[in-house]
N, C-alpha and C. Protein backbone atom coordinates (compact mmCIF):
# COMPACT_ATOMS: atom_id res chain seq x y z
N UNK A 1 -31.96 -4.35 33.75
CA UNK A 1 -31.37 -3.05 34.08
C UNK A 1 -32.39 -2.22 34.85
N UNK A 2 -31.56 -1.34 35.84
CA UNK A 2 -32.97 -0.67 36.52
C UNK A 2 -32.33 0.77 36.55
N UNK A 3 -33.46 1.49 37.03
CA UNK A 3 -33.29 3.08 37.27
C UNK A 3 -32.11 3.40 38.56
N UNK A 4 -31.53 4.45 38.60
CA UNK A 4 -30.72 4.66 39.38
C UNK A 4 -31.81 5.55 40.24
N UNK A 5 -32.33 4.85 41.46
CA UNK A 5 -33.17 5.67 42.39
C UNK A 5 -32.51 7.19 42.75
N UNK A 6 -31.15 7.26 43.35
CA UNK A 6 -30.32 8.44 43.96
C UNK A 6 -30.98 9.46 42.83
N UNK A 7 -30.76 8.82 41.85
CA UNK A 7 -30.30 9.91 40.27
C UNK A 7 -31.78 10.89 40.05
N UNK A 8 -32.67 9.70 39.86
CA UNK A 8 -34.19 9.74 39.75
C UNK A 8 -34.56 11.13 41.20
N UNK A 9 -33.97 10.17 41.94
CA UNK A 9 -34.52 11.42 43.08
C UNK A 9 -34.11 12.93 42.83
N UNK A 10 -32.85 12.76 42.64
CA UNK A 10 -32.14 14.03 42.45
C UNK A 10 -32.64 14.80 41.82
N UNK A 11 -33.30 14.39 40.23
CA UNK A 11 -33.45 15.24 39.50
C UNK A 11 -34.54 15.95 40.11
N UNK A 12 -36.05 15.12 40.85
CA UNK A 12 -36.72 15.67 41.12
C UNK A 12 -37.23 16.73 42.21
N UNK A 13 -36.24 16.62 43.20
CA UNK A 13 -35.92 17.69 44.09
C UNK A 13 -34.93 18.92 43.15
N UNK A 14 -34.36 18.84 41.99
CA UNK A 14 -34.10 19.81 41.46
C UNK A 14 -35.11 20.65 40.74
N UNK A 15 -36.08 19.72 40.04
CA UNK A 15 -37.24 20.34 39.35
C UNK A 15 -38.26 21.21 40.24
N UNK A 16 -38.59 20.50 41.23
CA UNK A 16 -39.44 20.59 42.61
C UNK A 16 -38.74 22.22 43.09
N UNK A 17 -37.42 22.38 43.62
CA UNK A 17 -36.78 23.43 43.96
C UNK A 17 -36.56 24.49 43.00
N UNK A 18 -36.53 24.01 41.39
CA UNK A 18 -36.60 25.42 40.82
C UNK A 18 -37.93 25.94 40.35
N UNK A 19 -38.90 25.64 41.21
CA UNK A 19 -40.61 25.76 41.16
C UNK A 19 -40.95 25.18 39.70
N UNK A 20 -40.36 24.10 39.01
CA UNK A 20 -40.91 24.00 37.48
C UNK A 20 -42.83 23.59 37.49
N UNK A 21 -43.10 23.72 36.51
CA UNK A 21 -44.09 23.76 36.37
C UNK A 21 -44.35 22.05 36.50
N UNK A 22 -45.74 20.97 36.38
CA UNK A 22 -45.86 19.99 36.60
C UNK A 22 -45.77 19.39 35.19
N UNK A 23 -46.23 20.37 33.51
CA UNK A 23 -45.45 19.57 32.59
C UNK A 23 -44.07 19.43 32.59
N UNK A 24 -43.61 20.61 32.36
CA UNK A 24 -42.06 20.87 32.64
C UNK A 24 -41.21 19.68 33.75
N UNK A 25 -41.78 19.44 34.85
CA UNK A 25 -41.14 18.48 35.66
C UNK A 25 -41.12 17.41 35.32
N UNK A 26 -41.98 17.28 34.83
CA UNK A 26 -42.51 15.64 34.02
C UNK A 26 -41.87 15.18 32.65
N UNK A 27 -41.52 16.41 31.86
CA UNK A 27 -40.62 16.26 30.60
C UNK A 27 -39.31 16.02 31.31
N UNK A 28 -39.09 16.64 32.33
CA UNK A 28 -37.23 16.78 32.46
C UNK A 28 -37.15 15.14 33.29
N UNK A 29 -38.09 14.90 33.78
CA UNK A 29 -37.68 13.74 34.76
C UNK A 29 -37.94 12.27 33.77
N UNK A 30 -38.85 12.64 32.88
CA UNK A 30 -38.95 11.34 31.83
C UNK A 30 -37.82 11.51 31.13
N UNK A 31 -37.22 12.69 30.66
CA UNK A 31 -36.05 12.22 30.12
C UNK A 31 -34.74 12.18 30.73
N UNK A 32 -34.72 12.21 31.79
CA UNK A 32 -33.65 11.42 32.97
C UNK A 32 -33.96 10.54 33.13
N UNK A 33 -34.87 9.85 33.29
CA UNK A 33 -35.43 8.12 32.79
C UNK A 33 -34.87 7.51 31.98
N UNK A 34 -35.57 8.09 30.69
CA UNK A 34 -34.47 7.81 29.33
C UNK A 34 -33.51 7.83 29.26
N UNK A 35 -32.66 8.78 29.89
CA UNK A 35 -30.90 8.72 29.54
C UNK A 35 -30.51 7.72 30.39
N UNK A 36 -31.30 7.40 31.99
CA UNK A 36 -30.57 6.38 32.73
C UNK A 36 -31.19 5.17 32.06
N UNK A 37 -32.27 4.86 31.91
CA UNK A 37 -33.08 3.78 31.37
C UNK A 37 -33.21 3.38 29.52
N UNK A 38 -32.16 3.78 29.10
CA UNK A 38 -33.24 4.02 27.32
C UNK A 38 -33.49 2.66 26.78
N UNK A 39 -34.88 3.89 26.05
CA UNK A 39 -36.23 3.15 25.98
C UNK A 39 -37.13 3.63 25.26
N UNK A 40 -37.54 3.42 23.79
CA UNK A 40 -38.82 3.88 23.48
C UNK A 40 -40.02 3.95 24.02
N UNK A 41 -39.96 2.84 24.82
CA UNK A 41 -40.95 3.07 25.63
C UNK A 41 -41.61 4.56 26.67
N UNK A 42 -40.70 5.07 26.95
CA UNK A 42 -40.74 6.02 27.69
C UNK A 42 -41.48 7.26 26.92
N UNK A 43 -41.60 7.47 25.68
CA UNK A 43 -42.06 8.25 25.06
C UNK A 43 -43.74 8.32 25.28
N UNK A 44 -43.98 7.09 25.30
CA UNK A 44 -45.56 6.91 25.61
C UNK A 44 -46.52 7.91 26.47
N UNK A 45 -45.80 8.00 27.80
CA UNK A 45 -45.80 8.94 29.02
C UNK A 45 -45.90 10.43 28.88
N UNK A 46 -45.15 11.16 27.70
CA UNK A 46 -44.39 12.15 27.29
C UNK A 46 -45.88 13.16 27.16
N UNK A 47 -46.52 12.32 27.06
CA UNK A 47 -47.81 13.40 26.05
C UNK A 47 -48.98 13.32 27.09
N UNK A 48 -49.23 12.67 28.16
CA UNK A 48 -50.26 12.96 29.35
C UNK A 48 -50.88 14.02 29.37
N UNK A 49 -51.61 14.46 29.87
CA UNK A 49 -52.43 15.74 30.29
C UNK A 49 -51.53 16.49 31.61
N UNK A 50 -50.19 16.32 31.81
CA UNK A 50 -49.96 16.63 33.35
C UNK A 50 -50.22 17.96 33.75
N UNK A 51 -50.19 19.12 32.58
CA UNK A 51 -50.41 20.68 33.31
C UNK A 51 -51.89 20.38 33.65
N UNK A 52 -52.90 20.26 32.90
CA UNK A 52 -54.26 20.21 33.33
C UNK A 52 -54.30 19.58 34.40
N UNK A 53 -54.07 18.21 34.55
CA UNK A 53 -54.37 17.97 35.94
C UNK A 53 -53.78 18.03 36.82
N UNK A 54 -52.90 19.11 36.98
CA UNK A 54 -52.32 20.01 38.45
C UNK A 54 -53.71 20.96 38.91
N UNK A 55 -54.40 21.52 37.82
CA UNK A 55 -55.48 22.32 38.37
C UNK A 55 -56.73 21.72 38.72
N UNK A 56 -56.93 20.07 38.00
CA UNK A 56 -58.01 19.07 38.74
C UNK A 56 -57.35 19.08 40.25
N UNK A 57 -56.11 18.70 40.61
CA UNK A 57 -55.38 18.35 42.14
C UNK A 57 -55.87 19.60 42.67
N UNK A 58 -55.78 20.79 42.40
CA UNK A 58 -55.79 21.62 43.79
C UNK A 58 -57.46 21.81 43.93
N UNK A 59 -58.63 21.63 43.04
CA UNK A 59 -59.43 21.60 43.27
C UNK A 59 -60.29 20.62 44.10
N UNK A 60 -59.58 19.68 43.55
CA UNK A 60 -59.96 18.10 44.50
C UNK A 60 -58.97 18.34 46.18
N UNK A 61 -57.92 18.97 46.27
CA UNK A 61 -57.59 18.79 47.76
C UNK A 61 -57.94 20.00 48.41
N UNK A 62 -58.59 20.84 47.84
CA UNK A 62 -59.32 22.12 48.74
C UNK A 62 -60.73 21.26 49.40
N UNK A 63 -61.31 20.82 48.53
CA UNK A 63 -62.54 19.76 49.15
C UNK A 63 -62.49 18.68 49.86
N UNK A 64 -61.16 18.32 49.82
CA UNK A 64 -61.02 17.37 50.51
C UNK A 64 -60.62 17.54 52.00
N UNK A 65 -60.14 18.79 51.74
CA UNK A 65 -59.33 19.18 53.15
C UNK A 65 -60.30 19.77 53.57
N UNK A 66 -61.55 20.61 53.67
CA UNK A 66 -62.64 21.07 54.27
C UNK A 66 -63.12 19.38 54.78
N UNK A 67 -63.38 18.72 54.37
CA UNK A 67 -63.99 17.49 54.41
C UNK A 67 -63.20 16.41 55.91
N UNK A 68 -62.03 16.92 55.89
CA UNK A 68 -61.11 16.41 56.77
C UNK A 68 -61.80 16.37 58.59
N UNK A 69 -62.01 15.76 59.14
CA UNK A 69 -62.82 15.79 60.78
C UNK A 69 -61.32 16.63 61.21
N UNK A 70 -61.94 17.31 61.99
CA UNK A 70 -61.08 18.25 63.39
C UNK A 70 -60.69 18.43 64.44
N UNK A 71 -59.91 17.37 64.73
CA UNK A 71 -58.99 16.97 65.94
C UNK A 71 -57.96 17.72 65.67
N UNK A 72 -57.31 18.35 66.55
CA UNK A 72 -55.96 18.85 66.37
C UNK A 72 -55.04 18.21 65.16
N UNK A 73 -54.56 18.69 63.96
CA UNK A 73 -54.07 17.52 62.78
C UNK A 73 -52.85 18.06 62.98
N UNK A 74 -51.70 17.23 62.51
CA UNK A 74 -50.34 17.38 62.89
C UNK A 74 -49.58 17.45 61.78
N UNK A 75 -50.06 16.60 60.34
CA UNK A 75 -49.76 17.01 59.54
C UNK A 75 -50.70 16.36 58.35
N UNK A 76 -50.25 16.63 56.87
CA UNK A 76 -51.25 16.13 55.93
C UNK A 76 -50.21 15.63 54.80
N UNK A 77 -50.96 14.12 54.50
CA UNK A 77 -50.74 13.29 53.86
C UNK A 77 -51.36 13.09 52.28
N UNK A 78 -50.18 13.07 51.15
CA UNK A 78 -50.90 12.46 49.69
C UNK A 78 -50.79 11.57 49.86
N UNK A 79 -51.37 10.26 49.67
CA UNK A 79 -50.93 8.92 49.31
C UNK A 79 -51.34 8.40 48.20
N UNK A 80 -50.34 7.39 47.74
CA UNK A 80 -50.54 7.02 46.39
C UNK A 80 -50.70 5.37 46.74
N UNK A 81 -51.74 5.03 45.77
CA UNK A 81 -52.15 3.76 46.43
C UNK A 81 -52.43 2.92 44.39
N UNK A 82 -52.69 1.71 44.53
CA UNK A 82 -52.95 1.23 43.16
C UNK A 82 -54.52 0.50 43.85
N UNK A 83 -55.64 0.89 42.84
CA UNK A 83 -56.40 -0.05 43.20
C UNK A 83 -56.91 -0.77 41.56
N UNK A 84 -57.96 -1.40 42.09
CA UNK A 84 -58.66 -2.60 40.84
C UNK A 84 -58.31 -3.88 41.82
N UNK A 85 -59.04 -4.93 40.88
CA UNK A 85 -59.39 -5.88 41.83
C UNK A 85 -58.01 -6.75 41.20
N UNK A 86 -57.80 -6.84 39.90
CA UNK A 86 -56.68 -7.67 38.96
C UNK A 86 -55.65 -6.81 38.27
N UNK A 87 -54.90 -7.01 38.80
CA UNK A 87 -53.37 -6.61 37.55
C UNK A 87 -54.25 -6.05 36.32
N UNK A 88 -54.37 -6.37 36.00
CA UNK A 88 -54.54 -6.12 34.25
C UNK A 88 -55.67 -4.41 34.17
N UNK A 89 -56.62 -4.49 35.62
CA UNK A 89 -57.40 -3.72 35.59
C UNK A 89 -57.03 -2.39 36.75
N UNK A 90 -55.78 -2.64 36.79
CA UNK A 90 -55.34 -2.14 38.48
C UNK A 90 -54.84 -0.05 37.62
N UNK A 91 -54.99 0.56 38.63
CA UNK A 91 -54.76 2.14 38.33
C UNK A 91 -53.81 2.67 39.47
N UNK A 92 -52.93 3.50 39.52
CA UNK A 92 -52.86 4.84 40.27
C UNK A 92 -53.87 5.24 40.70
N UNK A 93 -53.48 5.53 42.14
CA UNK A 93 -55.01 6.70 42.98
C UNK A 93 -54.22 7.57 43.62
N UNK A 94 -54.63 8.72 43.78
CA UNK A 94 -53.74 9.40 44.91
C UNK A 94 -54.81 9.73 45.65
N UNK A 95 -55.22 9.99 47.34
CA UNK A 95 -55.62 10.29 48.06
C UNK A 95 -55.61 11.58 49.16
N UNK A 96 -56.07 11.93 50.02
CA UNK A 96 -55.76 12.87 50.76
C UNK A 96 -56.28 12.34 52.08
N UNK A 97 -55.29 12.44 53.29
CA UNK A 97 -55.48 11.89 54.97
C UNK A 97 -54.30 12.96 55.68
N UNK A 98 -54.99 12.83 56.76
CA UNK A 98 -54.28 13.93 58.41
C UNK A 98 -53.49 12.94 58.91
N UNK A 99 -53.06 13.89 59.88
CA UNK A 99 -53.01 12.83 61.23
C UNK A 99 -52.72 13.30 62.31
N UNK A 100 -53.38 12.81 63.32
CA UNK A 100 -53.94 13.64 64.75
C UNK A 100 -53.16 13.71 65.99
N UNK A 101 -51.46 12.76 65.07
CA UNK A 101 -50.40 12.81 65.55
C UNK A 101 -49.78 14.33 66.07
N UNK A 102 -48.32 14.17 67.08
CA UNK A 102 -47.55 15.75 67.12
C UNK A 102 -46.91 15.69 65.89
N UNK A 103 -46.68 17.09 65.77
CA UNK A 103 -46.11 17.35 64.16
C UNK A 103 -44.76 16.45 64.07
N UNK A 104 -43.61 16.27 65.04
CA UNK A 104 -42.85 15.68 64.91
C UNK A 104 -43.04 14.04 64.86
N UNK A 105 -44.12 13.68 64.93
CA UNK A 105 -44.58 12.16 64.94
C UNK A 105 -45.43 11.86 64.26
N UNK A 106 -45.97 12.64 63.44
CA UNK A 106 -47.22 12.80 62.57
C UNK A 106 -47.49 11.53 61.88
N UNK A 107 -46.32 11.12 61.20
CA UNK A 107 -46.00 9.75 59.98
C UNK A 107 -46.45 8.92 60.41
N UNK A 108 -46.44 8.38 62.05
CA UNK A 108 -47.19 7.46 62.75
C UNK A 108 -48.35 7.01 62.53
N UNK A 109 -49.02 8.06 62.62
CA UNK A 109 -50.27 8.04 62.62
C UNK A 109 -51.28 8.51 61.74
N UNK A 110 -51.55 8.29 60.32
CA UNK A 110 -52.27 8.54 59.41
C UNK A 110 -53.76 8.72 59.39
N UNK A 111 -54.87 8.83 60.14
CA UNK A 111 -55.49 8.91 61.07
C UNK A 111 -57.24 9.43 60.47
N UNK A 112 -56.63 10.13 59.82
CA UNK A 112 -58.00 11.58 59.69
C UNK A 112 -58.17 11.16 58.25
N UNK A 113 -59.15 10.73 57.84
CA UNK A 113 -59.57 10.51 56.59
C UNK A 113 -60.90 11.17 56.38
N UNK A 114 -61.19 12.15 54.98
CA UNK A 114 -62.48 12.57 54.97
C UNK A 114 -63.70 11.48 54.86
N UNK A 115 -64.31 11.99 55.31
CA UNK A 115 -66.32 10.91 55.34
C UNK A 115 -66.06 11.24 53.77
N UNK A 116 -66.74 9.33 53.37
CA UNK A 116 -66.31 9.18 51.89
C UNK A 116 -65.00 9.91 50.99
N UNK A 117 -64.33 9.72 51.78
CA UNK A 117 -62.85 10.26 50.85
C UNK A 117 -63.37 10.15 49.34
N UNK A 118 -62.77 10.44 48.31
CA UNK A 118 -62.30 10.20 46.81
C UNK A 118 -60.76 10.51 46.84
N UNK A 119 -60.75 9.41 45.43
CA UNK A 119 -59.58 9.51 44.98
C UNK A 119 -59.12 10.75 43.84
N UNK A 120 -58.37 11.80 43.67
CA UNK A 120 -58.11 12.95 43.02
C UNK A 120 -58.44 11.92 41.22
N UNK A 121 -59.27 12.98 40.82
CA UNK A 121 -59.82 12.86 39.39
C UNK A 121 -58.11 12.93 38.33
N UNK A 122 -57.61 12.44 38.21
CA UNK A 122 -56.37 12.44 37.27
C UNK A 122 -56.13 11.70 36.24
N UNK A 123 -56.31 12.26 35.14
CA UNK A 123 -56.30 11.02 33.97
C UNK A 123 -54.78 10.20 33.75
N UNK A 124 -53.88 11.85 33.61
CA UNK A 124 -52.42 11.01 33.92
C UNK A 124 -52.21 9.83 34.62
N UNK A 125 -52.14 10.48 36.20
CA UNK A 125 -52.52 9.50 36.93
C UNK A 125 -52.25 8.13 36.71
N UNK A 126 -54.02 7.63 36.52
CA UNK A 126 -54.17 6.60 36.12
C UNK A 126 -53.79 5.87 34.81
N UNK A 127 -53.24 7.06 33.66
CA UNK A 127 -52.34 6.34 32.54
C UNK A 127 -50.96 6.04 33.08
N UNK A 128 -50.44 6.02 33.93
CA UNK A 128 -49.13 6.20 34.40
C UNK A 128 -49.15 4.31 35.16
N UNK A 129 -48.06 3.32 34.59
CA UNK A 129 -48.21 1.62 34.96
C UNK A 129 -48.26 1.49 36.26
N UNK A 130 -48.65 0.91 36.99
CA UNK A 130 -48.14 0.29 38.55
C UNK A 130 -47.47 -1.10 38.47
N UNK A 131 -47.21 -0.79 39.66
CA UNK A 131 -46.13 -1.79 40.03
C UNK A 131 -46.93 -3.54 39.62
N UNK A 132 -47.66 -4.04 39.41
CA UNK A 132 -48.88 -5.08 38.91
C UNK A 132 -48.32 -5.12 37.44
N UNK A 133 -48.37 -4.16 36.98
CA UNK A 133 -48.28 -4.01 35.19
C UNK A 133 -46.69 -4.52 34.81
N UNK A 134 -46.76 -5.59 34.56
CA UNK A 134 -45.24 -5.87 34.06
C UNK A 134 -45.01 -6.51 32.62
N UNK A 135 -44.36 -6.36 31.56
CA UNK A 135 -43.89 -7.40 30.50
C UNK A 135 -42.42 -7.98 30.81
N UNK A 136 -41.98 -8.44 30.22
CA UNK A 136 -40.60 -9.39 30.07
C UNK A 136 -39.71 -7.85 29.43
N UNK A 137 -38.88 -7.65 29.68
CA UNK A 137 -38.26 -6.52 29.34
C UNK A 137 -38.85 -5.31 28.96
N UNK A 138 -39.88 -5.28 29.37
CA UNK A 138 -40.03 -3.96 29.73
C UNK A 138 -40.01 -2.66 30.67
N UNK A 139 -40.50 -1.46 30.62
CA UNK A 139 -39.84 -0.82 31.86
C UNK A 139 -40.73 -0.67 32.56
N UNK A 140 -41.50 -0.82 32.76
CA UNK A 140 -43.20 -0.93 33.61
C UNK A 140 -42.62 -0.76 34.85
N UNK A 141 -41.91 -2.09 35.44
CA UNK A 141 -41.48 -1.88 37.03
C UNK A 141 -40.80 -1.07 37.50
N UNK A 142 -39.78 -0.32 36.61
CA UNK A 142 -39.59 1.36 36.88
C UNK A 142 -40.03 2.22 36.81
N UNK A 143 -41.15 2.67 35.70
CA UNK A 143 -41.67 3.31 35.53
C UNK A 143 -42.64 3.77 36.89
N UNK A 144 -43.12 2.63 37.12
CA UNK A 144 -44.23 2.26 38.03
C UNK A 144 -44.32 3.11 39.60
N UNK A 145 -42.77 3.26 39.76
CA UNK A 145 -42.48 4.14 40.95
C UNK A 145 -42.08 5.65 40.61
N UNK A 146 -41.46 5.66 39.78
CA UNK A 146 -40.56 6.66 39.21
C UNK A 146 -42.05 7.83 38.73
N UNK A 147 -42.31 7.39 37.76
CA UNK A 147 -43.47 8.52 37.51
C UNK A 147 -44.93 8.90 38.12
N UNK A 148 -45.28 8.16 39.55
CA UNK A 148 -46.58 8.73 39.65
C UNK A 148 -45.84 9.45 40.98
N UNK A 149 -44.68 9.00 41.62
CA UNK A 149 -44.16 9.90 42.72
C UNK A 149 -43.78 11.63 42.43
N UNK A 150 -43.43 11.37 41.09
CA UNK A 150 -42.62 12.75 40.51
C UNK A 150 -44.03 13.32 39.99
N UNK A 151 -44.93 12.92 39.31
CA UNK A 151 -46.24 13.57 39.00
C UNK A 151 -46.79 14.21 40.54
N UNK A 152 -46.85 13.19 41.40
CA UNK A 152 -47.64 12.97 42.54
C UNK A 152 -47.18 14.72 43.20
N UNK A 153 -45.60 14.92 43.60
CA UNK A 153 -44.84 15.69 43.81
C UNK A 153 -44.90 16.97 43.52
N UNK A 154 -44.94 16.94 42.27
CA UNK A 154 -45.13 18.13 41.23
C UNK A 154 -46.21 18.55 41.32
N UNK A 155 -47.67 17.89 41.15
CA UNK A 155 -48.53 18.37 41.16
C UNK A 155 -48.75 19.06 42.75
N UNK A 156 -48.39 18.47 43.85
CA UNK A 156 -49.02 18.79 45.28
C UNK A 156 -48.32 20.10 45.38
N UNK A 157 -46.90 20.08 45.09
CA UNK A 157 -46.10 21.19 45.31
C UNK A 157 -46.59 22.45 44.12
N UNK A 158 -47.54 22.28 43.62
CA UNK A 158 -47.60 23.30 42.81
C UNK A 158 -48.87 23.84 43.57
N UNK A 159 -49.43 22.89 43.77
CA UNK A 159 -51.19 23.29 44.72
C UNK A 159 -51.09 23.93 45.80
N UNK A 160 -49.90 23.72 47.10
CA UNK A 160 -49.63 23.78 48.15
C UNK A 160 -49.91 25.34 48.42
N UNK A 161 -49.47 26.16 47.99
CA UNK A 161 -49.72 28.12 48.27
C UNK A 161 -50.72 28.17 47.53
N UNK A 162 -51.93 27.74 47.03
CA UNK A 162 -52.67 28.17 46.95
C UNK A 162 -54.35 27.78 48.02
N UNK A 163 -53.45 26.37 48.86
CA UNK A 163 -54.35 25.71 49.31
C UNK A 163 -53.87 26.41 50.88
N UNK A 164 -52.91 27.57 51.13
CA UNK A 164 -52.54 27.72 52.63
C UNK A 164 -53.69 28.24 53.77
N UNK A 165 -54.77 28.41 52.80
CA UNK A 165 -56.03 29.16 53.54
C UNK A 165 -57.33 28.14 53.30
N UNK A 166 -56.93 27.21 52.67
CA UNK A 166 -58.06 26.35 52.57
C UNK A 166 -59.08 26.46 53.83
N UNK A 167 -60.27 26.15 54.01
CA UNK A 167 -61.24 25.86 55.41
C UNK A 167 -61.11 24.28 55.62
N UNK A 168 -60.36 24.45 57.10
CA UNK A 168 -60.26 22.96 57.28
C UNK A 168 -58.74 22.59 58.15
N UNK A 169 -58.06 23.84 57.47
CA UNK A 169 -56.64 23.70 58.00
C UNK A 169 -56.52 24.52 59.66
N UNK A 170 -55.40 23.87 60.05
CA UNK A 170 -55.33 24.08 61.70
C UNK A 170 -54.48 26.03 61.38
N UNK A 171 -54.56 26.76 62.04
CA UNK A 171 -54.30 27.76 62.26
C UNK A 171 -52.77 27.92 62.53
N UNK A 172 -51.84 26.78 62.60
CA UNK A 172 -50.29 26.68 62.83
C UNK A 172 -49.93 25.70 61.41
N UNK A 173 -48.52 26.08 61.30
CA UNK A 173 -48.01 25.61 60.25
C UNK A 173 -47.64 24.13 60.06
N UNK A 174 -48.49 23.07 59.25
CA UNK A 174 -48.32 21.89 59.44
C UNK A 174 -47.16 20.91 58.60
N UNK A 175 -46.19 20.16 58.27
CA UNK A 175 -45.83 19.45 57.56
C UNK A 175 -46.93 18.75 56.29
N UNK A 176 -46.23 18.06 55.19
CA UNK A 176 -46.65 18.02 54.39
C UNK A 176 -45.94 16.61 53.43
N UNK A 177 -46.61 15.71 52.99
CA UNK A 177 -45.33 15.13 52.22
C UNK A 177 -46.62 13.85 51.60
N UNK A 178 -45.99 13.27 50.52
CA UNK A 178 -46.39 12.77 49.77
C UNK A 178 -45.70 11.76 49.41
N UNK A 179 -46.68 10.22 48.48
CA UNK A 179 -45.44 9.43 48.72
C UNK A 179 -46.56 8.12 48.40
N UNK A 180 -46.08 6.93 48.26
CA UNK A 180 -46.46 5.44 47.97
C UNK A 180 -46.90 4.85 49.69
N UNK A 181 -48.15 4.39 49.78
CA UNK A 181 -48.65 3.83 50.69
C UNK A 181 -47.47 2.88 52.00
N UNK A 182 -47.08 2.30 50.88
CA UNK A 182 -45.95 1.01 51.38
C UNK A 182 -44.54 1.24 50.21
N UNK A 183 -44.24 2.47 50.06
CA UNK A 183 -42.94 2.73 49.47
C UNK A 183 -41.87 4.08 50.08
N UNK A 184 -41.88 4.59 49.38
CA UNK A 184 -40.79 5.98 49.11
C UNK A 184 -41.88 6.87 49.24
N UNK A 185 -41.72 7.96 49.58
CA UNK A 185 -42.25 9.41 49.96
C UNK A 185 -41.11 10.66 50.21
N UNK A 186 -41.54 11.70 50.03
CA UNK A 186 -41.13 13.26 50.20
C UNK A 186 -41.43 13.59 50.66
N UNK A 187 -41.43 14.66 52.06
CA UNK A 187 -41.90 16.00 52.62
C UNK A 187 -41.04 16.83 51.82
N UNK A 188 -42.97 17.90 51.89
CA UNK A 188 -42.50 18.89 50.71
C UNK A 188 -42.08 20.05 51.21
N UNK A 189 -42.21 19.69 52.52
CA UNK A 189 -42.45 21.59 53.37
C UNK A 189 -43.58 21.61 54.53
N UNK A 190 -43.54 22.63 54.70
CA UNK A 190 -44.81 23.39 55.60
C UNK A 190 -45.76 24.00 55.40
N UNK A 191 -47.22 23.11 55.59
CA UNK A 191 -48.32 24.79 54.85
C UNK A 191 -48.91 25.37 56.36
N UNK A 192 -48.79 26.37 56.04
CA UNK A 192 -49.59 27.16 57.13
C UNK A 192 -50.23 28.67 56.70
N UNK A 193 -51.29 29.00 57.43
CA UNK A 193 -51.95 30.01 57.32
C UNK A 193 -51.21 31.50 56.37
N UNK A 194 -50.34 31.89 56.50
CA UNK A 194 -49.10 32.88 56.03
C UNK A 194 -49.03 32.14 54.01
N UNK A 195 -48.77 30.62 54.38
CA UNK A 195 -48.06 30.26 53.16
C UNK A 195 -47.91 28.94 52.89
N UNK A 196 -47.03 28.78 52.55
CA UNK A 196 -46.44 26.99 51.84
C UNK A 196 -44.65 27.56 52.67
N UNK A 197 -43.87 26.72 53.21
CA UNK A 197 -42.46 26.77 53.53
C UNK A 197 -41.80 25.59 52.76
N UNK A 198 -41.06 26.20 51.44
CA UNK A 198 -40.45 24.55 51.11
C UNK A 198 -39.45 24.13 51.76
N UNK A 199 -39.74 22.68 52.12
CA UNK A 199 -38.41 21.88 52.43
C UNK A 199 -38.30 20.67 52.22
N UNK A 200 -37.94 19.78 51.43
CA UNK A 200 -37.74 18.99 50.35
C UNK A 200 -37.02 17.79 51.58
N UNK A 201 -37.81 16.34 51.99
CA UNK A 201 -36.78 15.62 52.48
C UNK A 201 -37.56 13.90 52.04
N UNK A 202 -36.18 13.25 51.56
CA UNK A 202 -36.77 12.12 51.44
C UNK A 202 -36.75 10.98 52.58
C-alpha cells in the first residue's frame, strides 16, 4: 500500500499557506500519513526536535547565503540529498545552491555553490528514513519522501522573511523552492529585498 502523493501534497501546501508553524506542520502532515497510511510506525517521527531546528535552518542559510559567489543569481535552491557511503549508514542532508540562470530558467542551472558548502545541522533531518532504508512491510519507502520534503518546506518557509536582507542576496526579487535532488520539489515564492512573496507551486 502506498501514500496518496496528490493527498500528501495537499495537505502540505495547506499547512505551508496557513503559515503553521514547522512542529505544527509536521504533526498535521504525519497524521495525514497515518490516516492515508496506518501505521504505528508513524508515531516514531511524532516527537523529533522539528521547532528547534527551524531556528538551526535559518541560521545555517544566512551563512550560507553570504558564502554564495556573485554572479548575477536567478534564483536559490534547498536541496535534499541522502548521503553515507551504505544503506544502513545513509542520512538526509539538506543543502543550499544559486543559479546564475534567468529567473525564468533558473531550475536549469544549479550553479552557485558556497566554497566548502555544509550540509544544514538538523537532527530531525537526519532521524527522518531515506529512500535506502527499507524493511518488508514497512513504511520507510513512504516515509522517505513524504517527511523530509514537508520538514524541508516548513522549515525554509518559515526562515524565508527573515532571511530577505541576508548579505549575499541580489537586490531584485528572486524565486525560491526546495525539493529532492532527483525527485519532487516546491517553489515557495519570492525573496527579495522588501520581503518573502508566497507562492506555492509544485
Amino acid at each position: 500500500m502506498r501514500l496518496d502523493a496528490a493527498s500528501v501534497c495537499d495537505a502540505l501546501v495547506e499547512q505551508l499557506t496557513a503559515g503553521a508553524s514547522v512542529a505544527a506542520g509536521m504533526a498535521a502532515i504525519i497524521a495525514k500519513c497515518r490516516l492515508l497510511l496506518p501505521s504505528a510506525d508513524w508515531d516514531a517521527f511524532a516527537s523529533l526536535p522539528y521547532g528547534g531546528d527551524a531556528g538551526r535552518l535559518e541560521a545555517w542559510a544566512r551563512a550560507e547565503i553570504g558564502r554564495l559567489p556573485k554572479p548575477p543569481m536567478g534564483g536559490l535552491w534547498f536541496g535534499l540529498v541522502e548521503i553515507g557511503s551504505h544503506s544502513s549508514q545513509a542520512k538526509n542532508a539538506l543543502y543550499l545552491a544559486g543559479s546564475s540562470g534567468p529567473s525564468d530558467r533558473w531550475m536549469d542551472n544549479i550553479d552557485l555553490r558556497p566554497v566548502d558548502n555544509t550540509y544544514a545541522p538538523l537532527q530531525s533531518l537526519t532521524s527522518l528514513p531515506t529512500s535506502s532504508q527499507k524493511t518488508p512491510g514497512g513504511i520507510e519507502s513512504e516515509a522517505s519522501w513524504a517527511l523530509p520534503l514537508a520538514f524541508a518546506a516548513l522549515a525554509v518557509r518559515s526562515a524565508l522573511p527573515n532571511l530577505a536582507k541576508a548579505h549575499g542576496l541580489p537586490t531584485v526579487a528572486i524565486p525560491v523552492a526546495v525539493g529532492f535532488d532527483s525527485g519532487d520539489l516546491l517553489q515557495l515564492g519570492r525573496l527579495g529585498p522588501t520581503g518573502f512573496e508566497v507562492a506555492f507551486l509544485w
